[in-house]
Protein backbone atom coordinates (compact mmCIF):
# COMPACT_ATOMS: atom_id res chain seq x y z
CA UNK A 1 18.93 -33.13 -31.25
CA UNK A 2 19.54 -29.76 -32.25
CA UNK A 3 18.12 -27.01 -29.05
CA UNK A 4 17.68 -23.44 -29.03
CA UNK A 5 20.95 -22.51 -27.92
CA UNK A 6 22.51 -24.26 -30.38
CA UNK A 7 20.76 -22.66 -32.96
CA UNK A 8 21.24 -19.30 -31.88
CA UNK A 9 25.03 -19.57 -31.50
CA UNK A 10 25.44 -20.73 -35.44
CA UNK A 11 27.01 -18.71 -37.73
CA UNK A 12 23.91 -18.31 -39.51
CA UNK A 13 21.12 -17.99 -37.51
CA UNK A 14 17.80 -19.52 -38.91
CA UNK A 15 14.37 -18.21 -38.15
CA UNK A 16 12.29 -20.63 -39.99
CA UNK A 17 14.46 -23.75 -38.36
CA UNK A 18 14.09 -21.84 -34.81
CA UNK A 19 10.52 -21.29 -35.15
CA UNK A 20 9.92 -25.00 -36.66
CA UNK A 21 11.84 -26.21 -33.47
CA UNK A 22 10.38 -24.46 -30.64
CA UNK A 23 6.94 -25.22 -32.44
CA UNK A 24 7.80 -29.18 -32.20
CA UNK A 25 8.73 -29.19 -28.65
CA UNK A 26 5.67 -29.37 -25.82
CA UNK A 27 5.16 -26.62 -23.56
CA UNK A 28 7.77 -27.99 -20.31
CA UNK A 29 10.45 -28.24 -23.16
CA UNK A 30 9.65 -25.38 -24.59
CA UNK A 31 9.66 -23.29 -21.53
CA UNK A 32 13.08 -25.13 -20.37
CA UNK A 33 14.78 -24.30 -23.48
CA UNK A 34 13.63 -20.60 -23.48
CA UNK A 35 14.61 -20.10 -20.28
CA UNK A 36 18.41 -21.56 -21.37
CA UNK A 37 19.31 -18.55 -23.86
CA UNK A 38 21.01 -16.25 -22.14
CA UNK A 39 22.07 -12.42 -22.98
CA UNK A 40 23.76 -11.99 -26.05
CA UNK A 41 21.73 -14.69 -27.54
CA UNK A 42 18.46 -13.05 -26.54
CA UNK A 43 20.03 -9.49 -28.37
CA UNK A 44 21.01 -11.69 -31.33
CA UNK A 45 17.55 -13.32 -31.71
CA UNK A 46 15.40 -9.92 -31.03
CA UNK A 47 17.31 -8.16 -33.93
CA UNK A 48 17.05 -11.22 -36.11
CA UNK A 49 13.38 -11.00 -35.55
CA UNK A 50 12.05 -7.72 -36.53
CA UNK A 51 9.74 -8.40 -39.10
CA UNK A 52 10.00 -12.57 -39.42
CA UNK A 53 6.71 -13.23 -37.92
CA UNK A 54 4.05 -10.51 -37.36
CA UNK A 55 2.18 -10.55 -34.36
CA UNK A 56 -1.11 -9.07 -33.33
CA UNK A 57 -2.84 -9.03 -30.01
CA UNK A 58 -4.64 -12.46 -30.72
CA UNK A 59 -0.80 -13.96 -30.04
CA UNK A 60 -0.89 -12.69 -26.98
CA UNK A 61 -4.31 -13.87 -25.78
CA UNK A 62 -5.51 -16.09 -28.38
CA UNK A 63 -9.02 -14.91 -29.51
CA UNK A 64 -11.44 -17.63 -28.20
CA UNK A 65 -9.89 -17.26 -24.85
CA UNK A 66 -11.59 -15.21 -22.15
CA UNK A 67 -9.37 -15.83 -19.61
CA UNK A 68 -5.86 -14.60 -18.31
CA UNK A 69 -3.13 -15.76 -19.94
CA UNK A 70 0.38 -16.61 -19.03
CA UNK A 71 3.46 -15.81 -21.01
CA UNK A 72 6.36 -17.42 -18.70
CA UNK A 73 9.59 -15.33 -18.92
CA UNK A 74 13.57 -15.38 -18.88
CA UNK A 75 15.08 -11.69 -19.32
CA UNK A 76 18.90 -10.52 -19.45
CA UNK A 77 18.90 -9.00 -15.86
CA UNK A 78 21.32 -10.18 -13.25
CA UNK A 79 19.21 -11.10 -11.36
CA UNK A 80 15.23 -12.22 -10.85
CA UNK A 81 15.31 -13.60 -14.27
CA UNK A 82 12.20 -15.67 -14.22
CA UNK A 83 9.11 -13.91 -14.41
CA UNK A 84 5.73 -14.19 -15.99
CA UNK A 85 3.52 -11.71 -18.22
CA UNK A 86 -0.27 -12.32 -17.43
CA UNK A 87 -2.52 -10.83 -20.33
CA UNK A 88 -6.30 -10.75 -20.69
CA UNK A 89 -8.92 -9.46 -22.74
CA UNK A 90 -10.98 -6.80 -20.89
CA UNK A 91 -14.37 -7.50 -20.54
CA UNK A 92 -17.77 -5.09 -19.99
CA UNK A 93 -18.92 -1.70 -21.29
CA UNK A 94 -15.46 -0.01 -20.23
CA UNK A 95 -13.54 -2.64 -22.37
CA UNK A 96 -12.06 -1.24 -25.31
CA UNK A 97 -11.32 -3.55 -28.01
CA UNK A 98 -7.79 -2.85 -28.96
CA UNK A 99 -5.72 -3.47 -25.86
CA UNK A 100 -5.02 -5.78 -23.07
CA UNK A 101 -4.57 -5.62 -19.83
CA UNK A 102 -1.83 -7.25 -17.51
CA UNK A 103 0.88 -7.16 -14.93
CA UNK A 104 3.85 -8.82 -14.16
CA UNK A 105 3.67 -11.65 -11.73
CA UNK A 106 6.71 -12.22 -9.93
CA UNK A 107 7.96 -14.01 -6.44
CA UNK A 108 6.24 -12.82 -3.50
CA UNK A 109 8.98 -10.71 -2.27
CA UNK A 110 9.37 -8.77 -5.80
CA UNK A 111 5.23 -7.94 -6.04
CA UNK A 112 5.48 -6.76 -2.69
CA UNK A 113 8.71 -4.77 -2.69
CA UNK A 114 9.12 -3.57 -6.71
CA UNK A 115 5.23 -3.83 -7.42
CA UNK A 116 3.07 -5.63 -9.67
CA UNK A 117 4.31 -3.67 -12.82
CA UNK A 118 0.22 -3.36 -14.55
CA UNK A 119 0.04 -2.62 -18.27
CA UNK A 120 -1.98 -1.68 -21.08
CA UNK A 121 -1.05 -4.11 -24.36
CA UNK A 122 -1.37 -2.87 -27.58
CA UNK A 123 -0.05 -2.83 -31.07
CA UNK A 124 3.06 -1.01 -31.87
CA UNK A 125 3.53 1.32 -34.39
CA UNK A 126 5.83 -0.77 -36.33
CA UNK A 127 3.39 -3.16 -38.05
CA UNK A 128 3.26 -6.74 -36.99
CA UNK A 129 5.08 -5.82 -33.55
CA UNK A 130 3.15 -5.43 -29.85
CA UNK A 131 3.53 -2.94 -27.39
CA UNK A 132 3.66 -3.71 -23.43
CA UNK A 133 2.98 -0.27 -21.83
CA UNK A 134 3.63 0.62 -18.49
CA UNK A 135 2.96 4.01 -19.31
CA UNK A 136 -0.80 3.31 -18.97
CA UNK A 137 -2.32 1.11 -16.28
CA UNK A 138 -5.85 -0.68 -16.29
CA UNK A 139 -8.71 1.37 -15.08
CA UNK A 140 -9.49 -1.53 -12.49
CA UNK A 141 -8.55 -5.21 -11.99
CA UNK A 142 -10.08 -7.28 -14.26
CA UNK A 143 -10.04 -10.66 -12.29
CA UNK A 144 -10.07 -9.98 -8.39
CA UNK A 145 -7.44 -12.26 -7.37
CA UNK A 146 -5.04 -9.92 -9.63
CA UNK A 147 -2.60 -7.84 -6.77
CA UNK A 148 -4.13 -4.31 -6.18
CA UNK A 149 -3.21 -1.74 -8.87
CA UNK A 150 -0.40 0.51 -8.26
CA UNK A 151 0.98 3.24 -10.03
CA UNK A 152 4.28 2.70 -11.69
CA UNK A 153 6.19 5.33 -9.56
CA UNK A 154 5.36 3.56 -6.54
CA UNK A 155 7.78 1.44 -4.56
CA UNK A 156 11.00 0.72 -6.03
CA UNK A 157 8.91 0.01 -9.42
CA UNK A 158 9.79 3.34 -10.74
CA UNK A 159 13.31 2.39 -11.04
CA UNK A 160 11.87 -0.93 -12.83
CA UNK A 161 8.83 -0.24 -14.55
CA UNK A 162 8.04 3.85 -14.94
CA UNK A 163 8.19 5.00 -17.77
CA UNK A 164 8.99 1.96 -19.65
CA UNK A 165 7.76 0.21 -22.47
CA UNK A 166 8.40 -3.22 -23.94
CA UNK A 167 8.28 -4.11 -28.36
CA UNK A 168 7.39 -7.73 -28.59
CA UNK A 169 8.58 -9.45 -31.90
CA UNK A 170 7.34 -13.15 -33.23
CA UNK A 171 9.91 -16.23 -33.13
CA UNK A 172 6.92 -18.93 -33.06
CA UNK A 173 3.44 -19.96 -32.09
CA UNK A 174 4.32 -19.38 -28.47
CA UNK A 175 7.54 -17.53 -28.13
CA UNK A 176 7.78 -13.90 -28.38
CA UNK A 177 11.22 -12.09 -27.95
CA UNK A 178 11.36 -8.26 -26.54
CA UNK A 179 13.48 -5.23 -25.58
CA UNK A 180 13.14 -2.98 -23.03
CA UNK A 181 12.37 0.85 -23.93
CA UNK A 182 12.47 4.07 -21.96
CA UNK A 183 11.57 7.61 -22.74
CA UNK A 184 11.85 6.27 -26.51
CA UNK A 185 15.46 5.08 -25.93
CA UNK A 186 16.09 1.62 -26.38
CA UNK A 187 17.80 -0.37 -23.35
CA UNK A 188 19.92 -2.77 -22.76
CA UNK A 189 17.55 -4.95 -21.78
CA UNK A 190 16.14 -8.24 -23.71
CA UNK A 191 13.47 -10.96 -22.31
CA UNK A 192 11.98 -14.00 -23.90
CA UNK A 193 8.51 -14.92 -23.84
CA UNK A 194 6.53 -18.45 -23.99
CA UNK A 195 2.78 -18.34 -23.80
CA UNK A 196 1.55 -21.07 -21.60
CA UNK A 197 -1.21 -23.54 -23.69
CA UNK A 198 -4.50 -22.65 -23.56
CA UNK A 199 -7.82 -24.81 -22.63
């Protein structure tokens, strides 16, 4: 059977048969696949996918879900490549409606050492695109056995972190694709997402 990789390296690459696949598999397959596309593949696929499927916050955190939500990760780096994104809705009278909040959750040794990387999610300007801002950080945690909020020019997360922010694009129902910004610069730096099942 066809996978992801194999897809991605055709001559043609096509959305609609990518999305239809990934949107077949279950969530370990899905996840194992993902996490099989490596660099060049990952640029391919983000550029292929600027406006294929728009997105809105509710793809990131589904609306009837209340709850944190994991989107399980495989980026370009060198090194540390797994990682996950942990979104959820704010909730109480300091909530506002139109963003997320998250952080990155990592291996014990990167949360302690880099930091926890916290975020504010919101939509991008480009329509049908998401924004993961580490340019703003949540007023407090929003579930207390979240890692203590740091700044993003603490620890070695300023070289990882400050001043960045990350443009999420649709590929299906649970994969995202992104790229890595910085002072408005694209970088040379590409990540795919897969949002873990909800209840």
């Amino acid at each position: 059977m066809t996978n992801m990789s194999e897809i991605l390296s055709g001559a043609d690459l096509d959305l609609t048969a990518l999305s239809a696949h990934l949107n077949r598999l279950g969530h370990a397959q899905r996840l194992a696949e993902c996490r099989s596309v490596g660099r060049a593949a990952q640029r391919r696929l983000y550029d292929a996918a600027e406006g294929f499927m728009p997105i809105g916050l509710d793809f990131v955190v589904p609306a009837e879900e209340s709850g944190e939500v994991v989107h399980h990760g495989k980026n370009s780096l060198p090194a540390f490549t797994h990682f996950a994104k942990v979104f959820i809705r704010p909730q109480g009278e300091d909530a506002p409606s139109d963003e997320l909040w998250g952080y990155n959750r990592g291996s014990g040794f990167v949360e302690s050492v880099v930091g926890p990387g916290y975020f504010i999610t919101h939509l991008h300007e480009v329509e049908g695109e998401v924004l993961v801002n580490y340019l703003r950080v949540p007023p407090r945690k929003p579930v207390d056995a979240w890692p203590d909020i740091l700044p993003n020019s603490a620890r070695l997360s300023r070289f990882v972190y400050n001043g960045t922010q990350d443009i999420l694009r649709g590929v299906s129902e649970h994969v995202s694709i992104g790229r890595a910004t910085k002072g408005g610069s694209d970088m040379d730096a590409w990540f795919l997402l897969c949002r873990e099942p909800t209840s």
